[in-house]
C-alpha atoms as a PDB file:
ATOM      1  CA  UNK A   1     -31.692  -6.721  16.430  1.00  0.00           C
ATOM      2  CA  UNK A   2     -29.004  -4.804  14.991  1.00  0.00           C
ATOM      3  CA  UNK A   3     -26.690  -5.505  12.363  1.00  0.00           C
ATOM      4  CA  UNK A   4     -23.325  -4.219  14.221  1.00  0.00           C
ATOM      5  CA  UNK A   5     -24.499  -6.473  17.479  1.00  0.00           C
ATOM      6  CA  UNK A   6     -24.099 -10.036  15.125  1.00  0.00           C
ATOM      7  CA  UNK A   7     -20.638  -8.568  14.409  1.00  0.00           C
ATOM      8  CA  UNK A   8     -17.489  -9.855  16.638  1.00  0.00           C
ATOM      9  CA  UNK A   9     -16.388  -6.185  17.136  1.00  0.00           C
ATOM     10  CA  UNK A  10     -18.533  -3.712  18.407  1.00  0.00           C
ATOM     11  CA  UNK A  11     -19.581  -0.371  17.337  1.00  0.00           C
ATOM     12  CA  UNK A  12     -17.533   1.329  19.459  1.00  0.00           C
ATOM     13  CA  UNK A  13     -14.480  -0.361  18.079  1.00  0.00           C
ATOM     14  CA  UNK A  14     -15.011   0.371  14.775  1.00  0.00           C
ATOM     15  CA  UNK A  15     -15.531   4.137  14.996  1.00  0.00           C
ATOM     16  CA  UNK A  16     -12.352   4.043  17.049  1.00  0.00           C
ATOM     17  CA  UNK A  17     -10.509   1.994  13.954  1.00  0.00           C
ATOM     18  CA  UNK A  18     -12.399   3.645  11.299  1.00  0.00           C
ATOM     19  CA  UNK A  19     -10.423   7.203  10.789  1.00  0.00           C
ATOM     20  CA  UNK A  20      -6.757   5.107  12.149  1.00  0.00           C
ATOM     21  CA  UNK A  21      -7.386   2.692   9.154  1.00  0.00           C
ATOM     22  CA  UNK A  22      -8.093   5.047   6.736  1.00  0.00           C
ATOM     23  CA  UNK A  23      -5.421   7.338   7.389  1.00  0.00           C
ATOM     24  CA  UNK A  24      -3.212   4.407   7.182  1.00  0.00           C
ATOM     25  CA  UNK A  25      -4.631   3.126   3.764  1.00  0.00           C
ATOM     26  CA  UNK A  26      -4.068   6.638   2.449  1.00  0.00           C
ATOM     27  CA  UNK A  27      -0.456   7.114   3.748  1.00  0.00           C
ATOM     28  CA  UNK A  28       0.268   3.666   2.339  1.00  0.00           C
ATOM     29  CA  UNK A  29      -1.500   4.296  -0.890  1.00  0.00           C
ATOM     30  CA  UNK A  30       0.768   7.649  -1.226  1.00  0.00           C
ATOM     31  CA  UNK A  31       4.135   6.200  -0.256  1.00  0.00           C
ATOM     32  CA  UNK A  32       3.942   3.686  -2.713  1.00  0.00           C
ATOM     33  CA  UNK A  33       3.258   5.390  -5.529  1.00  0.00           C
ATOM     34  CA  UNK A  34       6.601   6.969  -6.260  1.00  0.00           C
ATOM     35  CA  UNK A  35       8.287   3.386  -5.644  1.00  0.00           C
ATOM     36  CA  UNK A  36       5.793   1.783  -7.869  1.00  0.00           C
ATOM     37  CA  UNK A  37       6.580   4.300 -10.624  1.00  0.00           C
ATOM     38  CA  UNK A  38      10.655   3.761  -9.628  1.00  0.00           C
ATOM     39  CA  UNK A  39       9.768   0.079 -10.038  1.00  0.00           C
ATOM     40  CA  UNK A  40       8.068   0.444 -13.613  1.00  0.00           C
ATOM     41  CA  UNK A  41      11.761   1.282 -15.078  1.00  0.00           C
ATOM     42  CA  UNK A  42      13.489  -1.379 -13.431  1.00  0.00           C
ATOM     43  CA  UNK A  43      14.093  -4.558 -15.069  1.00  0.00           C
ATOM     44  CA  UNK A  44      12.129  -7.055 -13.488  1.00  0.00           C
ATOM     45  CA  UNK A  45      13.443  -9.245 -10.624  1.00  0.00           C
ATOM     46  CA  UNK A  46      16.573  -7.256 -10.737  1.00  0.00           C
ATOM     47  CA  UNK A  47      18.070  -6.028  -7.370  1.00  0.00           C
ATOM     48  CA  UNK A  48      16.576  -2.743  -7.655  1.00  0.00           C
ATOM     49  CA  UNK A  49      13.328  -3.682  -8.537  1.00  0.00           C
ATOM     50  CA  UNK A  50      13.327  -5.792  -5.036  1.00  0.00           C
ATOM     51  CA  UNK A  51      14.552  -2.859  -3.409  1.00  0.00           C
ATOM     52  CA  UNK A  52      11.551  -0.495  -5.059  1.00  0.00           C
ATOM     53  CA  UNK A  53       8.904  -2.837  -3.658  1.00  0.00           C
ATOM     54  CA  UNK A  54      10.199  -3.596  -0.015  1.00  0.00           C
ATOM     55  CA  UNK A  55      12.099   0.043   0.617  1.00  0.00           C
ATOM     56  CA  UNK A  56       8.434   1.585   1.626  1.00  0.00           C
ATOM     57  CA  UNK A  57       7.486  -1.817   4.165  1.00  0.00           C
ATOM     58  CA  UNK A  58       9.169  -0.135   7.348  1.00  0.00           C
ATOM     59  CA  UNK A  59       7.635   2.964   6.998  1.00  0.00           C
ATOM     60  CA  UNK A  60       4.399   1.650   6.240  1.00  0.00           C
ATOM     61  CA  UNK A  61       4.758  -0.151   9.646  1.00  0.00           C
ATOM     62  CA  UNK A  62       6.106   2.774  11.397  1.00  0.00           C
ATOM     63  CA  UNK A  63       2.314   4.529  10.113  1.00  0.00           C
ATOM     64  CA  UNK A  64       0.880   1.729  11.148  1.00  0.00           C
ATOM     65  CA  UNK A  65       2.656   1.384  14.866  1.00  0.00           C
ATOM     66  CA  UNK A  66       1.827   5.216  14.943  1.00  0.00           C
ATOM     67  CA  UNK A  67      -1.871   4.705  14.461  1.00  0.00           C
ATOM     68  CA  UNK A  68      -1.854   1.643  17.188  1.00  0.00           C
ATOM     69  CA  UNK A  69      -3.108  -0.511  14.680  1.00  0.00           C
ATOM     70  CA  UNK A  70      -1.844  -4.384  15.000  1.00  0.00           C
ATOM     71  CA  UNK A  71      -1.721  -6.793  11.992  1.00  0.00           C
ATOM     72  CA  UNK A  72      -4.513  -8.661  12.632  1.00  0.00           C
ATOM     73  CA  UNK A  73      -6.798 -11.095   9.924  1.00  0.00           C
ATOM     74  CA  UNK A  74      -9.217  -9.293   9.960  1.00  0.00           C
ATOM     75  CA  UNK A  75      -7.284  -5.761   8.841  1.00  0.00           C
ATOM     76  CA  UNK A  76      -4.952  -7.369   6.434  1.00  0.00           C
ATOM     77  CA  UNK A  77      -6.842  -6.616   3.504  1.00  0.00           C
ATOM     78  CA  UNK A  78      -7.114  -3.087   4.652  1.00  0.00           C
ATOM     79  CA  UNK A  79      -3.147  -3.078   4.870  1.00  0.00           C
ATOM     80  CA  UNK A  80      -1.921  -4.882   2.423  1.00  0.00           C
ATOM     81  CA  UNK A  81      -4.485  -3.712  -0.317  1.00  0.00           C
ATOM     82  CA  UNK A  82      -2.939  -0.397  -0.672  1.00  0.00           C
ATOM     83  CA  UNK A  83       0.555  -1.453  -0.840  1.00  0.00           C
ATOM     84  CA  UNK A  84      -0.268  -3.147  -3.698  1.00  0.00           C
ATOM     85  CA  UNK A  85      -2.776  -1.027  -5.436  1.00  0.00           C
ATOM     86  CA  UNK A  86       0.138   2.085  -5.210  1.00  0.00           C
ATOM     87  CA  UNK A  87       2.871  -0.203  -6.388  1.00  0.00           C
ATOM     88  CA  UNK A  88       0.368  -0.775  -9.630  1.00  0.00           C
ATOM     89  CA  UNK A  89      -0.593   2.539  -9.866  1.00  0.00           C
ATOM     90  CA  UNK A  90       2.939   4.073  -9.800  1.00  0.00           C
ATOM     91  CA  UNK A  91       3.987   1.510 -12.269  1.00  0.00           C
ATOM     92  CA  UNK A  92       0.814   1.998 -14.428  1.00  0.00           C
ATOM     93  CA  UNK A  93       2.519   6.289 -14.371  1.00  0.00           C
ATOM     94  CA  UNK A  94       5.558   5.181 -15.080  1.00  0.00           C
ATOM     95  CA  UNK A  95       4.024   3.349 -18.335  1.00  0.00           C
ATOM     96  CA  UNK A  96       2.006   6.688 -19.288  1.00  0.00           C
ATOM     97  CA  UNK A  97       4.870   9.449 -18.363  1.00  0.00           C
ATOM     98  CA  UNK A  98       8.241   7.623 -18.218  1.00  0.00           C
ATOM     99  CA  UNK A  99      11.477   9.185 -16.703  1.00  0.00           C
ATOM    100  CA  UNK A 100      13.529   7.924 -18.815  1.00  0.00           C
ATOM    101  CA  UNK A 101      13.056   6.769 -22.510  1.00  0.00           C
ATOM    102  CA  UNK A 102      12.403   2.746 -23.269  1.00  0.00           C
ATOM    103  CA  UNK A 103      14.720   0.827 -25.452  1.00  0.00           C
ATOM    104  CA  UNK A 104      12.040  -1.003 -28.474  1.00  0.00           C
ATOM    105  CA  UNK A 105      13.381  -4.344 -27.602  1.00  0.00           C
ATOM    106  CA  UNK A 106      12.488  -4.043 -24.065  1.00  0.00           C
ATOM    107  CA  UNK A 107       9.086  -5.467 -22.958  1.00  0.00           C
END
């Protein structure tokens, strides 16, 4: 018995989600780099810094409505991981190669 038949999708279905889903983790991994590294010189919980994090949500929907793929349980990980990994990884740039210099008694 095969591995992929105990699974609730089938083979087919994933081959036809696999290159969708990791376009869309890619795209989603790029767009929110620049507005985590935008975010890393924002005061936190300011008005901007809300702004940096949820500016890039409707196009990472509009990628994701592109590549038919619906916000499902089982994909959320796959979705909402890279959102979050290129917020930290712009912000983690920001702390190496700043735009702008810090003030010392800002943390």
């Amino acid at each position: 018995m095969e591995l992929l038949s105990l699974l609730p999708i089938t083979s087919s279905k994933i081959q036809i989600l696999y290159l969708p889903l990791l376009y869309t983790f890619i795209a989603t991994f790029i767009i929110n780099l620049p507005f985590g590294y935008i975010r890393g010189g924002l005061r936190k919980l300011s008005f901007w810094w809300f702004v940096a994090i949820h500016a890039p949500v409707p196009l990472v929907i509009l990628i994701r409505k592109f590549h038919h793929l619906d916000l499902t349980w089982e994909l959320a990980p796959f979705l909402f991981g890279p959102f979050i990994l290129g917020q930290f990884m712009g912000k983690k740039i920001y702390k190496l190669k700043p735009y702008r210099k810090q003030k010392n008694n800002q943390k």
